[in-house]
N, C-alpha and C. Protein backbone atom coordinates (compact mmCIF):
# COMPACT_ATOMS: atom_id res chain seq x y z
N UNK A 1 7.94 -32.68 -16.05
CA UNK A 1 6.66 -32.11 -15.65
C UNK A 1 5.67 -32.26 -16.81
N UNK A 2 4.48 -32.53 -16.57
CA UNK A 2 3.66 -32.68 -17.58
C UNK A 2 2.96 -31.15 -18.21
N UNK A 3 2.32 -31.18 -18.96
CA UNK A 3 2.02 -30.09 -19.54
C UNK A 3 1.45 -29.54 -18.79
N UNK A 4 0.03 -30.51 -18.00
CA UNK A 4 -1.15 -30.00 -17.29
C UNK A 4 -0.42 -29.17 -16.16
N UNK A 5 1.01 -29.95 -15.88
CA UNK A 5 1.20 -29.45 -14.51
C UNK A 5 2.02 -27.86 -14.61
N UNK A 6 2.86 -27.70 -15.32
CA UNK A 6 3.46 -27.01 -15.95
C UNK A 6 2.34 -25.55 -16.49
N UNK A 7 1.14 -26.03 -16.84
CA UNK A 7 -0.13 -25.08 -17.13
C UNK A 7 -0.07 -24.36 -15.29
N UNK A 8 -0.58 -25.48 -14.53
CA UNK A 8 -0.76 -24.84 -13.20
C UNK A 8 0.23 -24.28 -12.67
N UNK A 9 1.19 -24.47 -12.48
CA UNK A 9 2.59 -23.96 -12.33
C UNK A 9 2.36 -22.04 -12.81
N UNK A 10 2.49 -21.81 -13.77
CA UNK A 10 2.39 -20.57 -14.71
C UNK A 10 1.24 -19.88 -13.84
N UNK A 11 -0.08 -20.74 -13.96
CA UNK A 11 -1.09 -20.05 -13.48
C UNK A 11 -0.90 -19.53 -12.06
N UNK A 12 -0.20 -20.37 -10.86
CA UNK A 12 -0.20 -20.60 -9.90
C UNK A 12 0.95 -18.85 -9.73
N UNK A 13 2.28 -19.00 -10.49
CA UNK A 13 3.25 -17.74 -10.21
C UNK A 13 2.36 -16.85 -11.30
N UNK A 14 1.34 -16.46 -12.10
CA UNK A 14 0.36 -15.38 -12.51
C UNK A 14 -0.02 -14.23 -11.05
N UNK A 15 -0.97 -15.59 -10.39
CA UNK A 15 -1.71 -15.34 -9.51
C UNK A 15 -0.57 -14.57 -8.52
N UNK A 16 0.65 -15.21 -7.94
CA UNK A 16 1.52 -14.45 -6.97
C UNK A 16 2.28 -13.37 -7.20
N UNK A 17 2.46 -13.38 -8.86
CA UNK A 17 2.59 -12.01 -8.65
C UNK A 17 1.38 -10.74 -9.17
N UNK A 18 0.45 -10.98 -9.38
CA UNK A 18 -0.50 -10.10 -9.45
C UNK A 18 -1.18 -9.99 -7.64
N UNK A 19 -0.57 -11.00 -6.84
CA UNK A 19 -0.80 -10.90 -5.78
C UNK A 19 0.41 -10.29 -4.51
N UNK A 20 1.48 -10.01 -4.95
CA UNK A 20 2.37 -9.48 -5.03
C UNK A 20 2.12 -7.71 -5.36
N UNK A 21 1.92 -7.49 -6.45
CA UNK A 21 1.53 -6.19 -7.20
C UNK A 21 0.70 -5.54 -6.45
N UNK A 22 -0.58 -6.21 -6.18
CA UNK A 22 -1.48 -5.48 -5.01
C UNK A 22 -0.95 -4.87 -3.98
N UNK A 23 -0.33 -6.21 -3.60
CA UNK A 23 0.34 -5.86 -2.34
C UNK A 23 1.03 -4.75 -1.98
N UNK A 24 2.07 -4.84 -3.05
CA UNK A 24 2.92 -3.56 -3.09
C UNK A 24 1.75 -1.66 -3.19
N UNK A 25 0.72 -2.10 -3.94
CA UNK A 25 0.56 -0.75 -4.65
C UNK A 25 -0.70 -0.22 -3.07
N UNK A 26 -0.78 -1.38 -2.27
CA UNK A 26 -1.58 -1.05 -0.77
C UNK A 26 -0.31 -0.67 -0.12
N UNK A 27 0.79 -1.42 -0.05
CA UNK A 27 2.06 -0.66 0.96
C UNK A 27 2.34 1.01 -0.01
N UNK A 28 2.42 0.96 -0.49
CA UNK A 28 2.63 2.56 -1.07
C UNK A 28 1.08 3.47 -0.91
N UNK A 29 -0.15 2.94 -1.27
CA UNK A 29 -0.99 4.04 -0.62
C UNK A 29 -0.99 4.02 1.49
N UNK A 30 -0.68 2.65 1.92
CA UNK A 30 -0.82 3.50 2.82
C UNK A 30 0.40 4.23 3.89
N UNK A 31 1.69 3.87 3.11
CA UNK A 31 2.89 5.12 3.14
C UNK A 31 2.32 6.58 2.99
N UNK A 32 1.35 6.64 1.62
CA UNK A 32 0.87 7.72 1.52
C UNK A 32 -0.22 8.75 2.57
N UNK A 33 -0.96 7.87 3.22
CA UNK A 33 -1.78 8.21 3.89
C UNK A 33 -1.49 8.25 5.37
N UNK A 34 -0.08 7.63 5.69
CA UNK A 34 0.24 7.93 7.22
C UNK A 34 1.16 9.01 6.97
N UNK A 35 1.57 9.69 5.77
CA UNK A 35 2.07 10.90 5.44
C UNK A 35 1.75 11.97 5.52
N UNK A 36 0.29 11.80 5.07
CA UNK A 36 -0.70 12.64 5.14
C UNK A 36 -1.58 13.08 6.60
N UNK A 37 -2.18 11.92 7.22
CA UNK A 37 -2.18 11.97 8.60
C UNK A 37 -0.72 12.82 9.11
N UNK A 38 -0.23 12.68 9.25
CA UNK A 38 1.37 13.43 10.17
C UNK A 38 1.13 14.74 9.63
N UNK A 39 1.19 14.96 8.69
CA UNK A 39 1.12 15.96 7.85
C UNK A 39 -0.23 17.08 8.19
N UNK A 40 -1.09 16.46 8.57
CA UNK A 40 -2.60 16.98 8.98
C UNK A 40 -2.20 17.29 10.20
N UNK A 41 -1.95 16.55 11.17
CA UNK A 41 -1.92 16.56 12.83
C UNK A 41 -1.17 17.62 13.36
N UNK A 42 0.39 17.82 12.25
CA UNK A 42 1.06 19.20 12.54
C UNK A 42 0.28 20.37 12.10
N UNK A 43 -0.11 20.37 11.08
CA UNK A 43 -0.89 21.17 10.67
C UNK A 43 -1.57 21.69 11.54
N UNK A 44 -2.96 20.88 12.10
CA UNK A 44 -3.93 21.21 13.81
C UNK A 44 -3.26 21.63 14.56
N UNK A 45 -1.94 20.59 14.90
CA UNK A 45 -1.40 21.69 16.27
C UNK A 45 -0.67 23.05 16.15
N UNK A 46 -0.33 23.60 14.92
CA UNK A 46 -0.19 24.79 14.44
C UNK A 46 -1.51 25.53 14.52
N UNK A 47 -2.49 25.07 13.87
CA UNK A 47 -3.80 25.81 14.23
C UNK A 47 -3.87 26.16 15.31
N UNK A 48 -3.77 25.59 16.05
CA UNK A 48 -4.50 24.95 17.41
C UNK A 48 -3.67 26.59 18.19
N UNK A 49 -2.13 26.39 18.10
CA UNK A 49 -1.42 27.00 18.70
C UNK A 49 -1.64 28.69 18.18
N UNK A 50 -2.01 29.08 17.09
CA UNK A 50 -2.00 30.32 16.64
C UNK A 50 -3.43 30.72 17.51
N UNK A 51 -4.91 29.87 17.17
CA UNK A 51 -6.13 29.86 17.64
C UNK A 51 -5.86 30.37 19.59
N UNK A 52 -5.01 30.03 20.41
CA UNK A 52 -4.78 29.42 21.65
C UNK A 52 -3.97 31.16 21.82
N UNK A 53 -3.14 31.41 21.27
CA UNK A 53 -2.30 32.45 21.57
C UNK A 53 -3.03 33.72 21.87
């Protein structure tokens, strides 16, 4: 492999895993936030049900 190519190479697995990394740190916020949603919705229908009684 030549140097030049070997340069792009490096650059090329940089880019996938900083594209990778994103990736991951969007699958964990939005784990977080359909947690939170669920978490809210029981919440309301507890409201809902004390409000109703």
């Amino acid at each position: 492999m030549t140097a030049e190519l070997e340069a792009e190479v490096a650059r090329l697995r940089k880019w996938v895993g900083d594209l990778h990394d994103g990736l991951n740190l969007l699958f964990k916020e939005a784990l977080q936030l359909r947690n939170e949603n669920r978490r809210l919705k029981k919440r309301i229908k507890e409201l809902e049900k004390v409000d109703g009684a």
